[in-house]
Protein backbone atom coordinates (compact mmCIF):
# COMPACT_ATOMS: atom_id res chain seq x y z
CA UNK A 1 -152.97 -25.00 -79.07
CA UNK A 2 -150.66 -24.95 -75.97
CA UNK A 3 -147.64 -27.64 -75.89
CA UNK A 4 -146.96 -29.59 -72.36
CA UNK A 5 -143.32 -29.20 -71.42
CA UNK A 6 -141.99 -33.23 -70.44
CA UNK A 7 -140.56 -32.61 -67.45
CA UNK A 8 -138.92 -36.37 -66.91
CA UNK A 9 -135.85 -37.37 -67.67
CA UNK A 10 -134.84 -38.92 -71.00
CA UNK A 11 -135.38 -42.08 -71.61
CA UNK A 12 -132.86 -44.60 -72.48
CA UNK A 13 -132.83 -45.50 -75.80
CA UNK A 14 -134.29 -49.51 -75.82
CA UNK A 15 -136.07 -51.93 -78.40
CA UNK A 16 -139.19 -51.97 -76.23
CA UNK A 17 -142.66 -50.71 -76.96
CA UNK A 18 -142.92 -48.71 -73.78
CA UNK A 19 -141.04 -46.22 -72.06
CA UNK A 20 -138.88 -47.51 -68.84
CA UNK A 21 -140.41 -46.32 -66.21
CA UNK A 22 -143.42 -45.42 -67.50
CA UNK A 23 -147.02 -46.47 -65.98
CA UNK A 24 -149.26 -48.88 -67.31
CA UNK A 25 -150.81 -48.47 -70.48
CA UNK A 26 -154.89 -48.11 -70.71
CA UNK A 27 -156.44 -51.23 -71.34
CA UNK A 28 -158.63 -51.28 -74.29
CA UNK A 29 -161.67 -51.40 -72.32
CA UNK A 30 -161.34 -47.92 -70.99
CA UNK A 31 -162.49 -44.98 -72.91
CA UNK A 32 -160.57 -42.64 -71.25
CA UNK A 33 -157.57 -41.64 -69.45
CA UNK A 34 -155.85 -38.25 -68.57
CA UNK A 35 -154.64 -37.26 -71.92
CA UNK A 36 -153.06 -33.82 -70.00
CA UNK A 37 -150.71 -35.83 -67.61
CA UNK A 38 -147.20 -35.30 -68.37
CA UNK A 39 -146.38 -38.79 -67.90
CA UNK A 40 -149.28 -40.54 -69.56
CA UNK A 41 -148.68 -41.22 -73.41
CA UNK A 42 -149.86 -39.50 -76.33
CA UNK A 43 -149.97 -42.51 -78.48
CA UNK A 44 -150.83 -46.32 -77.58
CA UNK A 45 -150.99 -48.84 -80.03
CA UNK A 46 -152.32 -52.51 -79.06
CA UNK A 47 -152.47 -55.53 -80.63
CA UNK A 48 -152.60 -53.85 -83.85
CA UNK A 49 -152.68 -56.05 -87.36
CA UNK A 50 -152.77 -55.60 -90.82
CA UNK A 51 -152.59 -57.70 -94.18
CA UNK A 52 -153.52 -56.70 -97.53
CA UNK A 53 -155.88 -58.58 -100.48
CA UNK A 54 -154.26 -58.85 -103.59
CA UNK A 55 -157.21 -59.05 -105.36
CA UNK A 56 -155.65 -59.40 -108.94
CA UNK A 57 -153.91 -62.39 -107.82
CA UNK A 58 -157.43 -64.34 -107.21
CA UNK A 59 -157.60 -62.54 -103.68
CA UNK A 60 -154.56 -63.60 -101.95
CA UNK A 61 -153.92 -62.25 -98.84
CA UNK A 62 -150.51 -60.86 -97.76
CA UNK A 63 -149.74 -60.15 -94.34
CA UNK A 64 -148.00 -57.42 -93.05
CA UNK A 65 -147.63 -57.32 -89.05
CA UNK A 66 -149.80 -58.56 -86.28
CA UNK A 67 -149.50 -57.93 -82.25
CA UNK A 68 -148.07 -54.36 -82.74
CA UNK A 69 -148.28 -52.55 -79.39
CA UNK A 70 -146.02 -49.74 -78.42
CA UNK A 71 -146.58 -46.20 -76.68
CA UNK A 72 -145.58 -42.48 -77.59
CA UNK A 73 -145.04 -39.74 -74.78
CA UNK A 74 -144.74 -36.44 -74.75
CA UNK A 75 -141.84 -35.26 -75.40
CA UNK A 76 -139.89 -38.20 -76.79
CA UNK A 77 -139.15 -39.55 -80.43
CA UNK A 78 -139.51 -43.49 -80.80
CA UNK A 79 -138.15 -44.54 -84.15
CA UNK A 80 -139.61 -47.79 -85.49
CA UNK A 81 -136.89 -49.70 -86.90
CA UNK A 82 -136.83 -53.16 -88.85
CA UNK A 83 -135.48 -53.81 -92.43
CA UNK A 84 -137.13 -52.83 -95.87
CA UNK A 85 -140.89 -54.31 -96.11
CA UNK A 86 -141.22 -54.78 -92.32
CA UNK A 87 -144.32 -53.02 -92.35
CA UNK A 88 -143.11 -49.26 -90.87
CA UNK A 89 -144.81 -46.61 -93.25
CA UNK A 90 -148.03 -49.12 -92.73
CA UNK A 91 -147.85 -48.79 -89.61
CA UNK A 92 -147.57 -44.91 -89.76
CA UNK A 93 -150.36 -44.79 -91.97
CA UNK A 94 -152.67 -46.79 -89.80
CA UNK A 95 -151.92 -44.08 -86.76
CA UNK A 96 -152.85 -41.73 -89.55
CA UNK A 97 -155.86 -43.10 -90.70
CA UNK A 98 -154.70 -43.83 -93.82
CA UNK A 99 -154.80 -47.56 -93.76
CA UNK A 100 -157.72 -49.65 -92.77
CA UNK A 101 -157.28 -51.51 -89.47
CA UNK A 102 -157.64 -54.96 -89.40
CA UNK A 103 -157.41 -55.74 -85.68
CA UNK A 104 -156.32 -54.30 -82.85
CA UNK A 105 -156.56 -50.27 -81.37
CA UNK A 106 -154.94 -47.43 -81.80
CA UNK A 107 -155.69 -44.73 -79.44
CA UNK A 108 -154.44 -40.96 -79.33
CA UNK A 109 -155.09 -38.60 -76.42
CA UNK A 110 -157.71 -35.73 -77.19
CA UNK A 111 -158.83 -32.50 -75.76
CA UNK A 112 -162.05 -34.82 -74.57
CA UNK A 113 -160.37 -37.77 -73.41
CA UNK A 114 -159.01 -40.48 -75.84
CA UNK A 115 -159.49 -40.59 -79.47
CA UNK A 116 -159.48 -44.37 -81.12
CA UNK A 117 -158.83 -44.31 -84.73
CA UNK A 118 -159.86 -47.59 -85.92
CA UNK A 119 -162.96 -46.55 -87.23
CA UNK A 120 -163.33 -43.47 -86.88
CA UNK A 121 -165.63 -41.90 -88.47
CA UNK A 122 -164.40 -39.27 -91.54
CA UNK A 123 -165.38 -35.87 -89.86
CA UNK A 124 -163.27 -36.75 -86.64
CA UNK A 125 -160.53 -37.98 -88.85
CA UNK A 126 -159.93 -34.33 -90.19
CA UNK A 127 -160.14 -33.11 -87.20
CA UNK A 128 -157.56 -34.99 -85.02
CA UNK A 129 -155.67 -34.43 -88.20
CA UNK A 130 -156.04 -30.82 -87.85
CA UNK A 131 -155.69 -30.75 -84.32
CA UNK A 132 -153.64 -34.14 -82.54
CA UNK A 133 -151.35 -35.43 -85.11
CA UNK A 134 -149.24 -34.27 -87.73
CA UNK A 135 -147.87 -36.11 -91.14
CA UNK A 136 -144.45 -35.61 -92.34
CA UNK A 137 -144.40 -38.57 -95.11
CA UNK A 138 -141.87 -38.96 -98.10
CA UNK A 139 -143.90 -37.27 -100.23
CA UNK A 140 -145.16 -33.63 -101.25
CA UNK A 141 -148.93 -34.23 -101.92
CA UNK A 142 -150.35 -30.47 -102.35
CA UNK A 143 -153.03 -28.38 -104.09
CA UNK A 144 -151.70 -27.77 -107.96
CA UNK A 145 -150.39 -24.29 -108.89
CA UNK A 146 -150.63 -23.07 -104.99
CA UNK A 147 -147.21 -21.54 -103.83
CA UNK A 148 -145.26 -22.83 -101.12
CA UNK A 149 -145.27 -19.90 -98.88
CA UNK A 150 -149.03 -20.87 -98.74
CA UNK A 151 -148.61 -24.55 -98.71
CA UNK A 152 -146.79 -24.23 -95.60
CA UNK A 153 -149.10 -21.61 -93.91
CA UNK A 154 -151.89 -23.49 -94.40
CA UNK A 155 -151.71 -25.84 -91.17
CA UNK A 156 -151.21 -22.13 -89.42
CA UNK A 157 -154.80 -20.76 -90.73
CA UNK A 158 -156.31 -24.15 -90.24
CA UNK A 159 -155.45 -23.56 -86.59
CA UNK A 160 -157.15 -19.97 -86.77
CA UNK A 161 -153.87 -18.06 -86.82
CA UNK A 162 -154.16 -14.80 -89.14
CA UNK A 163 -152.96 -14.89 -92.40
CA UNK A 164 -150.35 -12.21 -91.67
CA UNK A 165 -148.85 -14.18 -88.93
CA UNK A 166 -149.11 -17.65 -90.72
CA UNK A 167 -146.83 -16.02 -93.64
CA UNK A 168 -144.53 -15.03 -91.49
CA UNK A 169 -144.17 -17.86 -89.65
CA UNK A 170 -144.07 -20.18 -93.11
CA UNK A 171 -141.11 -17.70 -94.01
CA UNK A 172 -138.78 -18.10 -91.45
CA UNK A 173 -139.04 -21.78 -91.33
CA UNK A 174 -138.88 -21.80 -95.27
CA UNK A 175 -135.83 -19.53 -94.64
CA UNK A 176 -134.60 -21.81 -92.08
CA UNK A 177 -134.53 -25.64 -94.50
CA UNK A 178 -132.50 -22.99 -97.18
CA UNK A 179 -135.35 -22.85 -99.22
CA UNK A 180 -134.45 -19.63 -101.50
CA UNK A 181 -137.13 -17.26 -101.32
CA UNK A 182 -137.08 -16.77 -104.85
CA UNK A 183 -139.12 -20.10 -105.08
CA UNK A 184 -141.81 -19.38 -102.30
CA UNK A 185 -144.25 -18.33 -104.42
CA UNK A 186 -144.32 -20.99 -106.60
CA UNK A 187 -145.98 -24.00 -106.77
CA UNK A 188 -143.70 -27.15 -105.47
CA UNK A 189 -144.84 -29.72 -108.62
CA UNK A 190 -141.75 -27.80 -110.23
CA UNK A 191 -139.31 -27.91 -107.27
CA UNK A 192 -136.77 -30.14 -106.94
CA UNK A 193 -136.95 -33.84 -104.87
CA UNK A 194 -135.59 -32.02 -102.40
CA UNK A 195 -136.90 -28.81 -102.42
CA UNK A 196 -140.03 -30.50 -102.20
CA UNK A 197 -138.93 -32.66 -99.12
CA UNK A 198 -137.91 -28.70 -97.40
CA UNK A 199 -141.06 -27.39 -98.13
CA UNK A 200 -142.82 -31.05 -96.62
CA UNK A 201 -140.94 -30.84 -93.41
CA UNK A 202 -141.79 -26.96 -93.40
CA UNK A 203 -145.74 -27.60 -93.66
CA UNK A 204 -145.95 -30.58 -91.16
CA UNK A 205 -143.44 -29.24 -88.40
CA UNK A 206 -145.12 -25.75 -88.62
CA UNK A 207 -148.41 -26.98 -86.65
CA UNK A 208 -148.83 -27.40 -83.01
CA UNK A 209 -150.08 -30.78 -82.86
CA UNK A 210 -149.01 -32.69 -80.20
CA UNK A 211 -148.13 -35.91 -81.86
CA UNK A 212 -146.30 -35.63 -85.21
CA UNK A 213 -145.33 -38.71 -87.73
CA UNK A 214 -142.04 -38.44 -89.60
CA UNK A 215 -141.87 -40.81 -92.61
CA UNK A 216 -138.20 -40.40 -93.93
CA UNK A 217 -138.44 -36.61 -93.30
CA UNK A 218 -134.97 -36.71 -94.17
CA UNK A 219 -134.19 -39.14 -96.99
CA UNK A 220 -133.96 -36.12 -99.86
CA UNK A 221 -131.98 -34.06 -98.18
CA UNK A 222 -128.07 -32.64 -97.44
CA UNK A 223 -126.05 -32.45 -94.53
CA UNK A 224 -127.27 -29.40 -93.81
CA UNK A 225 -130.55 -29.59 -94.07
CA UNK A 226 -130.28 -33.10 -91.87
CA UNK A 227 -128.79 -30.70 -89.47
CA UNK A 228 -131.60 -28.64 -89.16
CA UNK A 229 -134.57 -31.27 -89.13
CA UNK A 230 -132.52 -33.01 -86.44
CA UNK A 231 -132.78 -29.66 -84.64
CA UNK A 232 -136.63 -28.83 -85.43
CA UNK A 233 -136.81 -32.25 -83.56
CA UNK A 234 -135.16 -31.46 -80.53
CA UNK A 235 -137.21 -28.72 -80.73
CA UNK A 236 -140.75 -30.06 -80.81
CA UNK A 237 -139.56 -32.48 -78.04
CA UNK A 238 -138.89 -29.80 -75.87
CA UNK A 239 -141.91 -28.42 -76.19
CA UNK A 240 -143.85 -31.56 -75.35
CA UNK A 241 -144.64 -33.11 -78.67
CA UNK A 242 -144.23 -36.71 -79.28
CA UNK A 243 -142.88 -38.19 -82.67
CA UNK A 244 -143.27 -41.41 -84.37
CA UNK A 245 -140.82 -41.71 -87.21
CA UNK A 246 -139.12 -43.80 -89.82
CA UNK A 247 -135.31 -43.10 -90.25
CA UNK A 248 -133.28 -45.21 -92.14
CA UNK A 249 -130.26 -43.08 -92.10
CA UNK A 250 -128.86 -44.48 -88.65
CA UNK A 251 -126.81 -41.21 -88.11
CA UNK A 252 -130.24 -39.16 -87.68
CA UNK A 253 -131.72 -41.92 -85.68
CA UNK A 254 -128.96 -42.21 -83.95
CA UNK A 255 -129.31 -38.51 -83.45
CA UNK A 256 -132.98 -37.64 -82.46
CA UNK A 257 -134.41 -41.51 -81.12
CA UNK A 258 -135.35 -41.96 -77.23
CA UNK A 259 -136.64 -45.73 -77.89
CA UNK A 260 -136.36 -47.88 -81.15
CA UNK A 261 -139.10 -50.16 -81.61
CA UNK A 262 -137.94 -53.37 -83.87
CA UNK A 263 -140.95 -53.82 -85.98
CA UNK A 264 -139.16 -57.28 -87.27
CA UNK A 265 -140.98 -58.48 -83.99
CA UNK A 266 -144.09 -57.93 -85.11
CA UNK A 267 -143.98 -59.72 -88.26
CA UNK A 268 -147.41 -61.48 -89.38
């Protein structure tokens, strides 16, 4: 899938959901907009809301954030920022699907027009999973006893991209995160935290989705291996992606953020 360069100029680094300058967001009562446009976003989230049931403790409920709105654009990476227990990986997982929505919208732009994933139904799930958004998250969740060379190629032959070329491709960005190639074809269950985190980073910034969702990606790892997700960042920017992420090390923030949106505000 082809990437749209963002050909605007970087935005200014702000608490705000959207970014300066940009147009209006869709309302919620369209069901489309140009998804291709350069400067329309990949990613709006409206009044979105979500509390959960602690059904052990005679069905309390426990709210987590209300009223979250904010937009992704190509090319850009807004970090969502707030103290521990805010509500950010929720968040994250409710753009993935993850997480069941309790109010609110959030809509990502798709080959057909605009995908809304509260709701959705499973089948188109997968698929805007396999072909919209990407899911870096803290951690390794893979098949048992499949090597990493393959865990990493997989997004690559999901995409239809021979196997050849999908192994080659896994290698070089294995190669890349220091990953010895000694380990490749093992499974990751008996890597280290951070091996693991390499080969995570590896699998979900090898795809060409145009949105991609960094939980962490970098909480496991070294200075040198920082240094190179901060650069596979700048990289996917470039090429017209949009990220969402979590970073609570304020050096990479500091490092790869266009916007920071203060989930604090949104607290239920």
């Amino acid at each position: 899938m082809s990437q749209r360069p963002w050909n605007s100029p970087a935005a200014q680094k702000s608490s705000v959901g959207s970014r300066p300058g940009a147009p209006a967001s869709p309302s919620l009562g369209r069901d489309t907009w140009d998804a291709s446009a350069p400067d329309r976003p990949l990613l709006v989230v409206e009044d979105l809301a979500k509390s959960f049931t602690l059904h052990l403790q005679g069905g309390v409920r426990l709210p987590v954030v209300s009223a979250v709105s904010f937009e992704v654009f190509p090319g850009e990476c807004v970090a969502l920022g707030g103290p521990s227990g805010a509500g950010k990986s929720s968040i994250l997982k409710m753009v993935y699907g993850n997480y069941r929505i309790d109010a609110g919208s959030v809509r990502m732009a798709d080959e057909d027009g605009v995908a809304e994933v509260a709701g959705a139904a499973p089948r188109r799930m997968l698929r805007l999973r396999r072909e919209r958004v990407g899911y870096v998250s803290q951690f390794l969740r893979v098949i048992p006893r499949v090597g990493a060379l393959d865990v990493v190629a997989a997004p690559l032959r999901a995409e239809g991209v021979n196997e050849e070329e999908a192994k080659a491709r896994a290698a070089a960005l294995l190669a890349r995160l220091n990953l010895p190639e000694r380990l490749w074809g093992l499974p990751p269950a008996t890597f280290s935290g951070g091996e693991q985190q390499r080969v995570n980073v590896a699998r979900g910034f090898i795809g060409a989705q145009p949105l991609l969702l960094l939980d962490e990606p970098t909480a496991s790892l070294d200075a040198a291996n920082r240094a190179v997700v901060i650069d596979l960042i700048h990289e996917k920017k470039a090429a017209g992606c949009g990220l969402l992420g979590i970073f609570h090390d304020a050096e990479t923030r500091e490092a790869v953020a266009d916007r920071v949106v203060d989930v604090a505000r949104f607290s239920a």
